[in-house]
PDB file of N, CA and C in Angstrom:
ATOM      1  N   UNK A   1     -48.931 -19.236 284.914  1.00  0.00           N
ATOM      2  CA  UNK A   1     -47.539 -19.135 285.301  1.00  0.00           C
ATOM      3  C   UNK A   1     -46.710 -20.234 284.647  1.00  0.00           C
ATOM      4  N   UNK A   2     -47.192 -21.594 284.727  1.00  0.00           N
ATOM      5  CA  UNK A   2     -46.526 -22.465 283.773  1.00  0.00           C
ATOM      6  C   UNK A   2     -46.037 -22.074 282.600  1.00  0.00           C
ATOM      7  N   UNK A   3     -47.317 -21.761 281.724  1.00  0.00           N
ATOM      8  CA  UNK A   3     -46.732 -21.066 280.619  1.00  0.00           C
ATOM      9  C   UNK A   3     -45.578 -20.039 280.062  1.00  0.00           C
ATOM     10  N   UNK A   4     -45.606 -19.470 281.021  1.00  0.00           N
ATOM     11  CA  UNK A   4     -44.377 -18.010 281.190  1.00  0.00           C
ATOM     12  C   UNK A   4     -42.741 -19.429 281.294  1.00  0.00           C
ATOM     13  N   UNK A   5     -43.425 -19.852 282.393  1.00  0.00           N
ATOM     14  CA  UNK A   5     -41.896 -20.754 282.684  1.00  0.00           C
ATOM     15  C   UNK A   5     -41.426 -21.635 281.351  1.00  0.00           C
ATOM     16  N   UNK A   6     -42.294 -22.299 280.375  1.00  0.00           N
ATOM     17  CA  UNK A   6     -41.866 -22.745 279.990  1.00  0.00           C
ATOM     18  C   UNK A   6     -41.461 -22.196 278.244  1.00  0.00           C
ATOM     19  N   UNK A   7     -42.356 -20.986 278.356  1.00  0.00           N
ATOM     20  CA  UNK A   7     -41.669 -20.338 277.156  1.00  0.00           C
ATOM     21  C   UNK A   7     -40.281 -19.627 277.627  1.00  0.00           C
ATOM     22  N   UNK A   8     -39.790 -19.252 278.669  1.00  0.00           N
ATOM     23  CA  UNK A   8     -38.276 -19.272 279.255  1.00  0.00           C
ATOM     24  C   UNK A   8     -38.041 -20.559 279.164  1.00  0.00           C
ATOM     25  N   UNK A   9     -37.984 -21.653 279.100  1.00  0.00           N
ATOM     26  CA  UNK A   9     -37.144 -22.734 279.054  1.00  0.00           C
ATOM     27  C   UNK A   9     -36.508 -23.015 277.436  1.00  0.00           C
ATOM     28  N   UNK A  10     -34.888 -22.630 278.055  1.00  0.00           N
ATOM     29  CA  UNK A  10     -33.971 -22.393 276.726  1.00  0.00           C
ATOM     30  C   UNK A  10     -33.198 -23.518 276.930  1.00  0.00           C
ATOM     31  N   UNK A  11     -33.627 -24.650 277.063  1.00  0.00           N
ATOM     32  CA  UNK A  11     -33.072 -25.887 277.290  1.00  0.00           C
ATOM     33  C   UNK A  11     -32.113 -26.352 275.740  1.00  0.00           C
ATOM     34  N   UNK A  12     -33.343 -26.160 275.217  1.00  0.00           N
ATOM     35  CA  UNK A  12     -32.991 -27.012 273.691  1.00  0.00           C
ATOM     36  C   UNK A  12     -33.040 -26.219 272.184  1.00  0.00           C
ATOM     37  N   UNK A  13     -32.542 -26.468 271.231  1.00  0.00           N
ATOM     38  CA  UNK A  13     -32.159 -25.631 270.580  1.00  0.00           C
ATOM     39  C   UNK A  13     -33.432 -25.222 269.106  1.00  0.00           C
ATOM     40  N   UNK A  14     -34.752 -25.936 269.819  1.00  0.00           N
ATOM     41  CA  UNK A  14     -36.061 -25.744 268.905  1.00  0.00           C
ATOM     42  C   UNK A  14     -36.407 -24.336 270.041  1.00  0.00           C
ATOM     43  N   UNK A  15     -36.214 -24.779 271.446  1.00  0.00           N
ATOM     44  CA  UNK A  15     -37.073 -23.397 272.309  1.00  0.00           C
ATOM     45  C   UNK A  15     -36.583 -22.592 272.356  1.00  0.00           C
ATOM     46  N   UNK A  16     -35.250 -22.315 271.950  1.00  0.00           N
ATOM     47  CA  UNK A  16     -33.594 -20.658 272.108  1.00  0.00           C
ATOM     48  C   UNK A  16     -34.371 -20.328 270.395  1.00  0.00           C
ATOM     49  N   UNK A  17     -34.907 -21.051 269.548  1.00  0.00           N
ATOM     50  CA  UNK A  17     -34.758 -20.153 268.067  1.00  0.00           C
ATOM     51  C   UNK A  17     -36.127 -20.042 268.268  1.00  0.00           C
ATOM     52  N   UNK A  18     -37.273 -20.431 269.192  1.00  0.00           N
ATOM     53  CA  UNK A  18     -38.579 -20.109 269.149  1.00  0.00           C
ATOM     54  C   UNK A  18     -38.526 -18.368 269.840  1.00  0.00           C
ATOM     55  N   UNK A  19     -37.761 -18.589 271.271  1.00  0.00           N
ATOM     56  CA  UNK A  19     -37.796 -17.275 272.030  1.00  0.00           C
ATOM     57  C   UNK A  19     -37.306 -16.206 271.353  1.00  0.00           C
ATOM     58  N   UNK A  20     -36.148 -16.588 270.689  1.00  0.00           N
ATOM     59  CA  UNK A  20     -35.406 -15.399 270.218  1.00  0.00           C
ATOM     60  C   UNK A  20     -36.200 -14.961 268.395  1.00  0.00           C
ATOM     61  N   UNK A  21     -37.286 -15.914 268.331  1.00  0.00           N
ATOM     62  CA  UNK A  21     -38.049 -15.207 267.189  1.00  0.00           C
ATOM     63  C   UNK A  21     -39.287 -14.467 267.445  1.00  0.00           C
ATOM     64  N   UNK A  22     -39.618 -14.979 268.961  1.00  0.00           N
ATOM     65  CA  UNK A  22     -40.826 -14.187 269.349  1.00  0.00           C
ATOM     66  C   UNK A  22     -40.127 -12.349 269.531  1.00  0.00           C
ATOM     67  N   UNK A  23     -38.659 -12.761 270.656  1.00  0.00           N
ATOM     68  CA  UNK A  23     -38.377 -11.277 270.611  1.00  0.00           C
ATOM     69  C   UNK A  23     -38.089 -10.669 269.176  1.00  0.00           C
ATOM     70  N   UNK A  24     -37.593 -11.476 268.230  1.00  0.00           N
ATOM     71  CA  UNK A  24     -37.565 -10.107 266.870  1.00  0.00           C
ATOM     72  C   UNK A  24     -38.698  -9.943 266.924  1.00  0.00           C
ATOM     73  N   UNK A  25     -39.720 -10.222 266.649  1.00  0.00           N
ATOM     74  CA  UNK A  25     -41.089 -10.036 265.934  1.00  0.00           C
ATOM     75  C   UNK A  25     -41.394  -8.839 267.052  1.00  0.00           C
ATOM     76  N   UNK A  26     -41.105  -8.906 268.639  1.00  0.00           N
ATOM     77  CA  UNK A  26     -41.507  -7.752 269.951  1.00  0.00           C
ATOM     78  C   UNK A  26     -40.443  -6.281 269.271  1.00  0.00           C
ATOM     79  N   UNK A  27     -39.158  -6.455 268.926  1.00  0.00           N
ATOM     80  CA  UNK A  27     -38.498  -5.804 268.354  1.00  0.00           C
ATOM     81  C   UNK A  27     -39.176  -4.858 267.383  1.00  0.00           C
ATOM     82  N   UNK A  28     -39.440  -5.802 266.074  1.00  0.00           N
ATOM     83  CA  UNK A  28     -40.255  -5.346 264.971  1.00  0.00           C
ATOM     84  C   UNK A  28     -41.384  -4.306 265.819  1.00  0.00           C
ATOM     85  N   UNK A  29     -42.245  -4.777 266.331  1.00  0.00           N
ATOM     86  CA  UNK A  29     -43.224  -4.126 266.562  1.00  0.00           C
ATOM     87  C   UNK A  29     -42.564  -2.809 267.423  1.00  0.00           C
ATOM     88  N   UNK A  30     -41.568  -3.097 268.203  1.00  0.00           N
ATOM     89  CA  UNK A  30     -41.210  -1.310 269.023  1.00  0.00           C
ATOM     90  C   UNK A  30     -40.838  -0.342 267.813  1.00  0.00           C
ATOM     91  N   UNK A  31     -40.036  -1.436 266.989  1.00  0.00           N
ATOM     92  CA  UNK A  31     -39.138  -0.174 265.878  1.00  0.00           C
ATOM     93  C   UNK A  31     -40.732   0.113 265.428  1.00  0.00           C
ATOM     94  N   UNK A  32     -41.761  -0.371 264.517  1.00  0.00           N
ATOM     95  CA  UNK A  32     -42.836   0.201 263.815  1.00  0.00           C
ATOM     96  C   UNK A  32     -43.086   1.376 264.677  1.00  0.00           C
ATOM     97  N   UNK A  33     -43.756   1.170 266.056  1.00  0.00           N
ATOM     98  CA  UNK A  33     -44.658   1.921 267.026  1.00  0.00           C
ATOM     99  C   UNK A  33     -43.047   3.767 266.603  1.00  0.00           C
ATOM    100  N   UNK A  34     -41.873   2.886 266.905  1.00  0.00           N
ATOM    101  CA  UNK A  34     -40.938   4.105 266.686  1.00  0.00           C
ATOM    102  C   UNK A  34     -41.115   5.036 266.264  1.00  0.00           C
ATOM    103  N   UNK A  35     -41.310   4.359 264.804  1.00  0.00           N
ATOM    104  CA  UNK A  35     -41.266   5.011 263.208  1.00  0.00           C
ATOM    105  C   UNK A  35     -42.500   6.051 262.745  1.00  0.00           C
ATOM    106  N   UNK A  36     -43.510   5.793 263.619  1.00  0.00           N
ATOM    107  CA  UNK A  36     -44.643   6.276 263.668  1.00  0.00           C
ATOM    108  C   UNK A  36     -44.311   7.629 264.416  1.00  0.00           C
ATOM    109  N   UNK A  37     -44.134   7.352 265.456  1.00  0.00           N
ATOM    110  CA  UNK A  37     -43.339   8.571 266.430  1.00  0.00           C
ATOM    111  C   UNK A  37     -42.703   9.612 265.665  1.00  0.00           C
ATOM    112  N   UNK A  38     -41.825   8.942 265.161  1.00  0.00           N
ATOM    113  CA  UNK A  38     -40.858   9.442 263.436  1.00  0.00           C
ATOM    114  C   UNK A  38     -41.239  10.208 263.091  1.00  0.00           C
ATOM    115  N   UNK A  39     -41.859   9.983 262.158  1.00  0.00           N
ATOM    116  CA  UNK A  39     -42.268  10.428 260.443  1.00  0.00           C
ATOM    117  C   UNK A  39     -43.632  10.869 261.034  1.00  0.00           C
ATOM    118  N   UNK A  40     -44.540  10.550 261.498  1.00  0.00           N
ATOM    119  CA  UNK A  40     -45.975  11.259 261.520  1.00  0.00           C
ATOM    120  C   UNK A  40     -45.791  12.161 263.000  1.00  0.00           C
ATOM    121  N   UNK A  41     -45.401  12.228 263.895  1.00  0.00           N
ATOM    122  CA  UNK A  41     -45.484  12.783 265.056  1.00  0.00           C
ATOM    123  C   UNK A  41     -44.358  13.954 265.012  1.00  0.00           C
ATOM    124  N   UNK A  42     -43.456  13.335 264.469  1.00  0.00           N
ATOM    125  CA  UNK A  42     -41.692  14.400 264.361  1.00  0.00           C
ATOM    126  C   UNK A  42     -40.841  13.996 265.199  1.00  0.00           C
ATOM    127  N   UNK A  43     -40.854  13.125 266.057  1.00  0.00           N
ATOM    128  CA  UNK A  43     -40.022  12.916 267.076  1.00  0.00           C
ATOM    129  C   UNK A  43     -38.811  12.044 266.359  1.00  0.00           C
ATOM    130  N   UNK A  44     -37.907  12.849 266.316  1.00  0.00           N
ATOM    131  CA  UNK A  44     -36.949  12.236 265.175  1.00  0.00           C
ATOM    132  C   UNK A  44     -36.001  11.517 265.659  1.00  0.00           C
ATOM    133  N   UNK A  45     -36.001  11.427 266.827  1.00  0.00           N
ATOM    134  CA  UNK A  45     -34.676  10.554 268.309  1.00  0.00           C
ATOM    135  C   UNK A  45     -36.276   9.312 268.438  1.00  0.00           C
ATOM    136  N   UNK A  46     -36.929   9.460 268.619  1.00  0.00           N
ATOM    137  CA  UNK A  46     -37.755   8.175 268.811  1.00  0.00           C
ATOM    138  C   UNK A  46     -37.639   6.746 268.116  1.00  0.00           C
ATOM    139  N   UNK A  47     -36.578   6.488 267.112  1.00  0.00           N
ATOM    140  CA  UNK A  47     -36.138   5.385 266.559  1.00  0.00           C
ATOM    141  C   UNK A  47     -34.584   4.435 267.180  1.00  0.00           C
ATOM    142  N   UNK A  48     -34.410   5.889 267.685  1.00  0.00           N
ATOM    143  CA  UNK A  48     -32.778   5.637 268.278  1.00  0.00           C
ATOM    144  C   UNK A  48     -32.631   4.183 268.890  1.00  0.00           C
ATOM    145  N   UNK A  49     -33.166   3.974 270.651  1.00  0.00           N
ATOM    146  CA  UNK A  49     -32.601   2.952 271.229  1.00  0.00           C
ATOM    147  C   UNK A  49     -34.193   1.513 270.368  1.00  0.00           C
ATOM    148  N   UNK A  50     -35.320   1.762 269.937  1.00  0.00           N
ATOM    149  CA  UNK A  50     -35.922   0.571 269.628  1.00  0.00           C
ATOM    150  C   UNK A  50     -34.975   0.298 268.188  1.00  0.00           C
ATOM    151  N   UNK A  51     -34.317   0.756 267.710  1.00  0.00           N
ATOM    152  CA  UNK A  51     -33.791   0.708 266.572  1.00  0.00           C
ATOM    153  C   UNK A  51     -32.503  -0.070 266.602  1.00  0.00           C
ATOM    154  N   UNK A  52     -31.454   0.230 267.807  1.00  0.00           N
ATOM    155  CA  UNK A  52     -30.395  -0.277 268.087  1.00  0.00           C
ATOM    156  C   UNK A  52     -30.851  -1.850 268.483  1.00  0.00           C
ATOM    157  N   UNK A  53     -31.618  -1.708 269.562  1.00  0.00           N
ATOM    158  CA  UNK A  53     -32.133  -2.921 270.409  1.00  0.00           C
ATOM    159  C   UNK A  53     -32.587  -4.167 269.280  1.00  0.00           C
ATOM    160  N   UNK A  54     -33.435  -3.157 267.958  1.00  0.00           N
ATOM    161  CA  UNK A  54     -33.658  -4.482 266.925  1.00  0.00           C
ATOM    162  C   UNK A  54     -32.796  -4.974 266.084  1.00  0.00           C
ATOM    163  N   UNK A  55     -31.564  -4.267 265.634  1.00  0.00           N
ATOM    164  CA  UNK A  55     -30.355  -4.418 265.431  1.00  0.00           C
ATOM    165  C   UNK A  55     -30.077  -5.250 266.188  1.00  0.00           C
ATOM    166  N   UNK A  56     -29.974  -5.197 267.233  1.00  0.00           N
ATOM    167  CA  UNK A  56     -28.911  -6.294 268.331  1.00  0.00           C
ATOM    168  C   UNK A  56     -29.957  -7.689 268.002  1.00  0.00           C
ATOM    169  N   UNK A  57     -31.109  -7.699 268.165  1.00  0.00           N
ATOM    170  CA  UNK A  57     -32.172  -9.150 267.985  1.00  0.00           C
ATOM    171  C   UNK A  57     -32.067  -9.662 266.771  1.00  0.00           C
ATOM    172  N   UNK A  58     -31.839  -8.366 265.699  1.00  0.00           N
ATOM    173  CA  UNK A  58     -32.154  -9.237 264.281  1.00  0.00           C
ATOM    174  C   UNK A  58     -30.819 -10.144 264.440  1.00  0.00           C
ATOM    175  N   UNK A  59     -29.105  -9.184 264.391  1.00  0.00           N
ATOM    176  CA  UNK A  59     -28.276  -9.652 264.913  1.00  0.00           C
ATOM    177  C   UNK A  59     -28.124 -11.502 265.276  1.00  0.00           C
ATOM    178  N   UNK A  60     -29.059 -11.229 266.571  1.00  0.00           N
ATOM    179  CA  UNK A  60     -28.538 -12.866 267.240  1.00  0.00           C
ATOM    180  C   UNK A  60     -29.875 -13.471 266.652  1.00  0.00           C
ATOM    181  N   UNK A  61     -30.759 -13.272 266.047  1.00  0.00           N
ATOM    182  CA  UNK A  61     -31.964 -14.079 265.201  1.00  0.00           C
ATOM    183  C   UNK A  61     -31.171 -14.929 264.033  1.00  0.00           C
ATOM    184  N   UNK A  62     -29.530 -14.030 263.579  1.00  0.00           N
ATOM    185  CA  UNK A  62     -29.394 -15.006 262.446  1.00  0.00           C
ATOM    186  C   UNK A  62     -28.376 -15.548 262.864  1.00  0.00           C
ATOM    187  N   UNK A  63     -27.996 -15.444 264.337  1.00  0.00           N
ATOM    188  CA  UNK A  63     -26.798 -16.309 264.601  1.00  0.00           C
ATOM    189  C   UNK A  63     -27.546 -17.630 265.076  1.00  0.00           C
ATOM    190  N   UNK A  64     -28.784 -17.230 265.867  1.00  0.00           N
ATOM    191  CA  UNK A  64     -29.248 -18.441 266.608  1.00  0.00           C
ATOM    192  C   UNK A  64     -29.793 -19.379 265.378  1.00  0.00           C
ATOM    193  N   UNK A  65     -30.813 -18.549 264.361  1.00  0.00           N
ATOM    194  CA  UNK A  65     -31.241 -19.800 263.330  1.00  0.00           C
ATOM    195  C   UNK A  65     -30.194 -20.397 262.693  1.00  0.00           C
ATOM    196  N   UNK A  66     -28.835 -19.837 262.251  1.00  0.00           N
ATOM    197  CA  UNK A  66     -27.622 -20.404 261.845  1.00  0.00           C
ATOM    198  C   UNK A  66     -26.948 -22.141 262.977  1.00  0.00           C
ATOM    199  N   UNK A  67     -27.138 -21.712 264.109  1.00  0.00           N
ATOM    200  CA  UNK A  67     -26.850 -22.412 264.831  1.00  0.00           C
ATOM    201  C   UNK A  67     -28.041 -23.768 265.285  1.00  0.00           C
ATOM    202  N   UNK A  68     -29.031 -23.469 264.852  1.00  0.00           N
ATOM    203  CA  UNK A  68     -30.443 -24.210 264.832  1.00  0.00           C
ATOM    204  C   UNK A  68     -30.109 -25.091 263.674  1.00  0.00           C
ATOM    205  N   UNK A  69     -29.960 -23.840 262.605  1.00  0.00           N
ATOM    206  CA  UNK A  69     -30.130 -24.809 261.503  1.00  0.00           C
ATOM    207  C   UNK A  69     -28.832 -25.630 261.317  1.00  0.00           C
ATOM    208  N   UNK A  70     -27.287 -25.982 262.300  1.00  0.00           N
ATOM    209  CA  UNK A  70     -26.985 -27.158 262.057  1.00  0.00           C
ATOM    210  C   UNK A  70     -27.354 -28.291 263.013  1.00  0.00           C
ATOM    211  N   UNK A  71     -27.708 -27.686 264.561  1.00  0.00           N
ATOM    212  CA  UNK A  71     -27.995 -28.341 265.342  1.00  0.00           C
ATOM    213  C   UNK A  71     -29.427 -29.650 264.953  1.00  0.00           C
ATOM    214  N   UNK A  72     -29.975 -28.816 263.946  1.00  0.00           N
ATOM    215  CA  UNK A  72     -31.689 -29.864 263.708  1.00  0.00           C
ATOM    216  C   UNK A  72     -30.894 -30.578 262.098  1.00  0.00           C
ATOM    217  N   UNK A  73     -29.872 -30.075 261.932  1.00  0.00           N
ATOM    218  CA  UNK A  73     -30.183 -30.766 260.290  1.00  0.00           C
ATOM    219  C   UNK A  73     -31.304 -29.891 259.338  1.00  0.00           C
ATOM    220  N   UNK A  74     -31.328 -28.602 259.435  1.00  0.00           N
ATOM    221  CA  UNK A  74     -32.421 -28.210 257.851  1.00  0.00           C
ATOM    222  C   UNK A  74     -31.926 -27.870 257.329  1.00  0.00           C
ATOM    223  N   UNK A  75     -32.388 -28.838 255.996  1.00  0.00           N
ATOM    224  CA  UNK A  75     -31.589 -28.580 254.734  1.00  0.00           C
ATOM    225  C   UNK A  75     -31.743 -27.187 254.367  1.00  0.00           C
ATOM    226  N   UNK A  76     -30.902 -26.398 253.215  1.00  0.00           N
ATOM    227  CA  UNK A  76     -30.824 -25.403 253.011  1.00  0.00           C
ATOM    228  C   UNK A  76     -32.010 -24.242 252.658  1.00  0.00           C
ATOM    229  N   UNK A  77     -32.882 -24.925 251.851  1.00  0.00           N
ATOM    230  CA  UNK A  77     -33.690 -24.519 251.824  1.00  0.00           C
ATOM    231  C   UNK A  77     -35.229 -23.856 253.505  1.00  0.00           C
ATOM    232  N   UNK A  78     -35.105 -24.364 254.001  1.00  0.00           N
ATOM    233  CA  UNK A  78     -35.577 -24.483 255.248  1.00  0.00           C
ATOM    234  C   UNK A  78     -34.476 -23.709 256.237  1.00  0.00           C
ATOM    235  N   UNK A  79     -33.118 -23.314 255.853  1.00  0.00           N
ATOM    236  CA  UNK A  79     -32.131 -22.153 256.425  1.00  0.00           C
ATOM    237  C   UNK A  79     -32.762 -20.977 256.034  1.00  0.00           C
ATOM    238  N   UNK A  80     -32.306 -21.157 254.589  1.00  0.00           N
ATOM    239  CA  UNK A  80     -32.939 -19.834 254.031  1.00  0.00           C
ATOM    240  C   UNK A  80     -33.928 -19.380 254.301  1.00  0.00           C
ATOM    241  N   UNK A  81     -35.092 -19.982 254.556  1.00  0.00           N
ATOM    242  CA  UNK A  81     -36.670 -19.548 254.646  1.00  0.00           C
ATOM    243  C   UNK A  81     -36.068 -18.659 256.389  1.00  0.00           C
ATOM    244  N   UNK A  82     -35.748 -19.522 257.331  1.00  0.00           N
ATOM    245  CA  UNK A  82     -35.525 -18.895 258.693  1.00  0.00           C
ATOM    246  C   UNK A  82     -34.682 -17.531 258.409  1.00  0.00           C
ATOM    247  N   UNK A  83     -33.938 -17.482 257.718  1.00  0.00           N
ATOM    248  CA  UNK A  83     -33.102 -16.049 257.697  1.00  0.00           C
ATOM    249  C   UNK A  83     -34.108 -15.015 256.792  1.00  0.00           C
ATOM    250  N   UNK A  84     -34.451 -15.337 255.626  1.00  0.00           N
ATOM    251  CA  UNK A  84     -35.746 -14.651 255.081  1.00  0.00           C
ATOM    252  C   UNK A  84     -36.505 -13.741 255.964  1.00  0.00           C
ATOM    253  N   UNK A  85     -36.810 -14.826 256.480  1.00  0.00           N
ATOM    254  CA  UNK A  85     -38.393 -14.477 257.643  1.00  0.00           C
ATOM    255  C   UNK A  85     -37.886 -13.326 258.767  1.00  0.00           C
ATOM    256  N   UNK A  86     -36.744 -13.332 258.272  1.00  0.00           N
ATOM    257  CA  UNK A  86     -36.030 -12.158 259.624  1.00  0.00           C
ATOM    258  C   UNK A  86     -36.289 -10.521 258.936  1.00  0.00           C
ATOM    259  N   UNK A  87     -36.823 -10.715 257.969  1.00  0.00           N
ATOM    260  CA  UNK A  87     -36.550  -8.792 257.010  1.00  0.00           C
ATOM    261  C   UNK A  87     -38.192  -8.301 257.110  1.00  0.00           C
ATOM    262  N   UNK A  88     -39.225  -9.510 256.953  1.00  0.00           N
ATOM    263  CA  UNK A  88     -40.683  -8.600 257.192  1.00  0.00           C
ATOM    264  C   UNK A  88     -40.946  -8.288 258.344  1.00  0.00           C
ATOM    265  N   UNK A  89     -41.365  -7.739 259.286  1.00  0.00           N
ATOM    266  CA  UNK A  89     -42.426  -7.328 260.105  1.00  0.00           C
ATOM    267  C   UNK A  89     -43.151  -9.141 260.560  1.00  0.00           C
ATOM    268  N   UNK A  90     -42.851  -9.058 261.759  1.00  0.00           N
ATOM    269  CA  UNK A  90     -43.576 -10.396 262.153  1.00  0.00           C
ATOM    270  C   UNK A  90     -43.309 -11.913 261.066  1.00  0.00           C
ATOM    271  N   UNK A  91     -42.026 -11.773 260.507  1.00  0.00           N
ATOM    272  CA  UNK A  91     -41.841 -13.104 259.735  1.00  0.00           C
ATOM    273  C   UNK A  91     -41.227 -14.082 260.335  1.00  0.00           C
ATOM    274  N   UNK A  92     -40.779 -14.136 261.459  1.00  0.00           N
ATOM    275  CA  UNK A  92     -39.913 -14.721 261.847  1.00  0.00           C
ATOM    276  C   UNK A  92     -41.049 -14.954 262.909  1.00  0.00           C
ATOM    277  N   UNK A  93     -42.740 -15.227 263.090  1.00  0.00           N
ATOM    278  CA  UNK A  93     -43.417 -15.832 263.668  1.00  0.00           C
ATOM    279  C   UNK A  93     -43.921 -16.935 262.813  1.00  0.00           C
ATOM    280  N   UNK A  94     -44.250 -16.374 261.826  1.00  0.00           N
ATOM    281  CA  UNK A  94     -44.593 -17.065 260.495  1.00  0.00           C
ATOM    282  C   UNK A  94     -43.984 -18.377 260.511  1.00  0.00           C
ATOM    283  N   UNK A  95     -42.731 -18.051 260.164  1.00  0.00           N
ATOM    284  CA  UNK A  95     -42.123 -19.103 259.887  1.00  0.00           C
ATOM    285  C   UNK A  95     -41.786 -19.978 261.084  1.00  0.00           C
ATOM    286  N   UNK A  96     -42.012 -19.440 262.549  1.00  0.00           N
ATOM    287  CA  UNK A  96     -41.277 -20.358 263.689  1.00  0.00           C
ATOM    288  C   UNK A  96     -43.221 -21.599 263.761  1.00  0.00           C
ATOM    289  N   UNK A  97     -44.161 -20.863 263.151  1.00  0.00           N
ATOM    290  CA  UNK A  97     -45.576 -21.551 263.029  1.00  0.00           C
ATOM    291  C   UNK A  97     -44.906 -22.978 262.322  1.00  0.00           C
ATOM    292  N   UNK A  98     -44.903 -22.449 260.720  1.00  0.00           N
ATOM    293  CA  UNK A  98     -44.631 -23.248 259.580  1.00  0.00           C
ATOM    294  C   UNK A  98     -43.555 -24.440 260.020  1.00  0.00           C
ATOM    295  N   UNK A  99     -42.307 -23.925 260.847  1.00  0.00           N
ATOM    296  CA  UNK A  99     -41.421 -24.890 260.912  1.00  0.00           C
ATOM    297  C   UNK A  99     -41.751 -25.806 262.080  1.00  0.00           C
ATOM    298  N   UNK A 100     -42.705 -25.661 262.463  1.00  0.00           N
ATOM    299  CA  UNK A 100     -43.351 -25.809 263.722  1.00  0.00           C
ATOM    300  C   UNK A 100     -44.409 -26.964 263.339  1.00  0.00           C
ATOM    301  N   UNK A 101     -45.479 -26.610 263.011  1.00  0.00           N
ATOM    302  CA  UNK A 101     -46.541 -27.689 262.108  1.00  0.00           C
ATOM    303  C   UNK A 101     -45.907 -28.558 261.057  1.00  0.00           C
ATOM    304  N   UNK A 102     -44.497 -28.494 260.650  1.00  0.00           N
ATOM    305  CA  UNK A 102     -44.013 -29.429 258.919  1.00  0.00           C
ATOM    306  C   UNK A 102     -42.583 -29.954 259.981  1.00  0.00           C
ATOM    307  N   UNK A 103     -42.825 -30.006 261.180  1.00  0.00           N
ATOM    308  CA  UNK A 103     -41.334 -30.815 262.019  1.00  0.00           C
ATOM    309  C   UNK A 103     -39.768 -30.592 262.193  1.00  0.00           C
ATOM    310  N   UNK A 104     -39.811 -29.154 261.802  1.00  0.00           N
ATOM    311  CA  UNK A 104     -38.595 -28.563 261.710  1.00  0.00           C
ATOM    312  C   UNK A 104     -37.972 -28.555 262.628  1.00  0.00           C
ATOM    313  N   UNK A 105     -38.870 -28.272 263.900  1.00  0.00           N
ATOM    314  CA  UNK A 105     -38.498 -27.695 265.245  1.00  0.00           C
ATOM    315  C   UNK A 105     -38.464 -28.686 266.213  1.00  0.00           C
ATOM    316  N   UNK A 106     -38.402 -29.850 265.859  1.00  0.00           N
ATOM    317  CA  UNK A 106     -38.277 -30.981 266.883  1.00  0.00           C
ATOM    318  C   UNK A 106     -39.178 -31.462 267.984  1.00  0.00           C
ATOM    319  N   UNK A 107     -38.868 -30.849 269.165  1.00  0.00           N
ATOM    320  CA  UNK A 107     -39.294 -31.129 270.420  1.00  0.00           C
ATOM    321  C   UNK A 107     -40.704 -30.545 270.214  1.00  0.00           C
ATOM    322  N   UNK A 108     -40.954 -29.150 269.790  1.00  0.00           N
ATOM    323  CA  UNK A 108     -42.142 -28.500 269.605  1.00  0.00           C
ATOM    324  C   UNK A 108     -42.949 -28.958 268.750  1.00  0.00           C
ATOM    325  N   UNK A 109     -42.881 -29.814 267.748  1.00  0.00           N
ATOM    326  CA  UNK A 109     -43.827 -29.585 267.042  1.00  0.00           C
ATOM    327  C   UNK A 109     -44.662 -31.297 267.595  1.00  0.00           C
ATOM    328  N   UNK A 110     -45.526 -31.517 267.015  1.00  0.00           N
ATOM    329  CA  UNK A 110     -46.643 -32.775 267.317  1.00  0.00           C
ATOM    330  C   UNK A 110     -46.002 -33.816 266.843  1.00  0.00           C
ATOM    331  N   UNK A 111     -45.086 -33.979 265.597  1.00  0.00           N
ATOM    332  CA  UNK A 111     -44.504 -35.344 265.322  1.00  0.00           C
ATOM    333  C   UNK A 111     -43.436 -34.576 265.823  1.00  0.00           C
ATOM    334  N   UNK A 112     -42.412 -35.651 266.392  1.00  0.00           N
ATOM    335  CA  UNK A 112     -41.035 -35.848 266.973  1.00  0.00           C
ATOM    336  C   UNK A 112     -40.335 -36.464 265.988  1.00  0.00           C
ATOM    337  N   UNK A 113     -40.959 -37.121 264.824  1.00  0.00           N
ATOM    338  CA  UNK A 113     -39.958 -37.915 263.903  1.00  0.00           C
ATOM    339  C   UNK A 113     -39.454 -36.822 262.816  1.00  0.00           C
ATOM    340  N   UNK A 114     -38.723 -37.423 261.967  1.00  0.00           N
ATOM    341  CA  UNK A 114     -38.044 -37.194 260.486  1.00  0.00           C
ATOM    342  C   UNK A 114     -38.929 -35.325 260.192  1.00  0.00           C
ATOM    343  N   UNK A 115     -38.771 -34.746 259.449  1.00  0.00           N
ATOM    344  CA  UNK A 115     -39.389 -33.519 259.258  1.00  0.00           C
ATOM    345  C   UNK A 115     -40.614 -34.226 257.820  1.00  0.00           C
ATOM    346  N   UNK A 116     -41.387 -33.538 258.001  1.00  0.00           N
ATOM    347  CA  UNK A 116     -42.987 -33.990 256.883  1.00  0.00           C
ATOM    348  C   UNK A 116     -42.617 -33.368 255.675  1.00  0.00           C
ATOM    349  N   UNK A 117     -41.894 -32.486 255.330  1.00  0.00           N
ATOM    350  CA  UNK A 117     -41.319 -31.602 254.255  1.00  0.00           C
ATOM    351  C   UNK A 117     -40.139 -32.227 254.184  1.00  0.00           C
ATOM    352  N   UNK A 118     -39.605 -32.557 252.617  1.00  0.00           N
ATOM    353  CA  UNK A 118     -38.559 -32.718 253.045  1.00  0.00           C
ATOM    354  C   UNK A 118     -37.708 -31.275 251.909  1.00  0.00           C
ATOM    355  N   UNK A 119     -36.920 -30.566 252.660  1.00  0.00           N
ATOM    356  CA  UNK A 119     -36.441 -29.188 252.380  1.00  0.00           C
ATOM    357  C   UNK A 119     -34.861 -29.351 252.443  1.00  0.00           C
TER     358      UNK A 119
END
């Protein structure tokens, strides 16, 4: 139960761009499961609302990393990679790992200092 609570804790602005990358990536995966529905099954309305809903996530995925990325200071390069990571299928886990282990993400990651990359 801890755990649940504290991946809801949108205190700070490393844990609002962690949550809101876990939901694209939950997104990603409804639209796929959709698309399948789609194209191999026929159900041709089966993309409709997981489709809108990932629209609306990808949506605030690039407002929130926009807003991350002035709140932490990452340099541009390290923007770009976060908005990138928003177009594959599960990239925007990828990269919340990467920015995560190289100090991007502040509070979350194991060093609290300066970022180990410098981007």
């Amino acid at each position: 139960m801890e755990l649940m609570s504290h991946f809801f804790d949108l205190r700070t602005p490393a844990k609002r761009f962690r949550f809101v990358a876990v939901l694209e990536a939950i997104t990603w995966l409804a639209l796929l499961i959709a698309m399948f529905f789609k194209w191999v099954l026929g159900h041709t309305e089966a993309v409709a609302v997981p489709g809108m809903v990932h629209g609306i996530v990808f949506v605030l995925f690039v407002v929130v990393s926009l807003i991350t990325a002035v709140q932490l200071r990452w340099g541009v390069v390290v923007t770009v990679l976060a908005l990138v990571s928003s177009v594959p299928p599960f990239g925007t886990l990828v990269f919340e790992w990467w920015a995560q282990r190289n100090g991007h993400l502040a509070e979350l990651s194991d060093d609290t200092t300066a970022p180990r990359v410098a981007a």
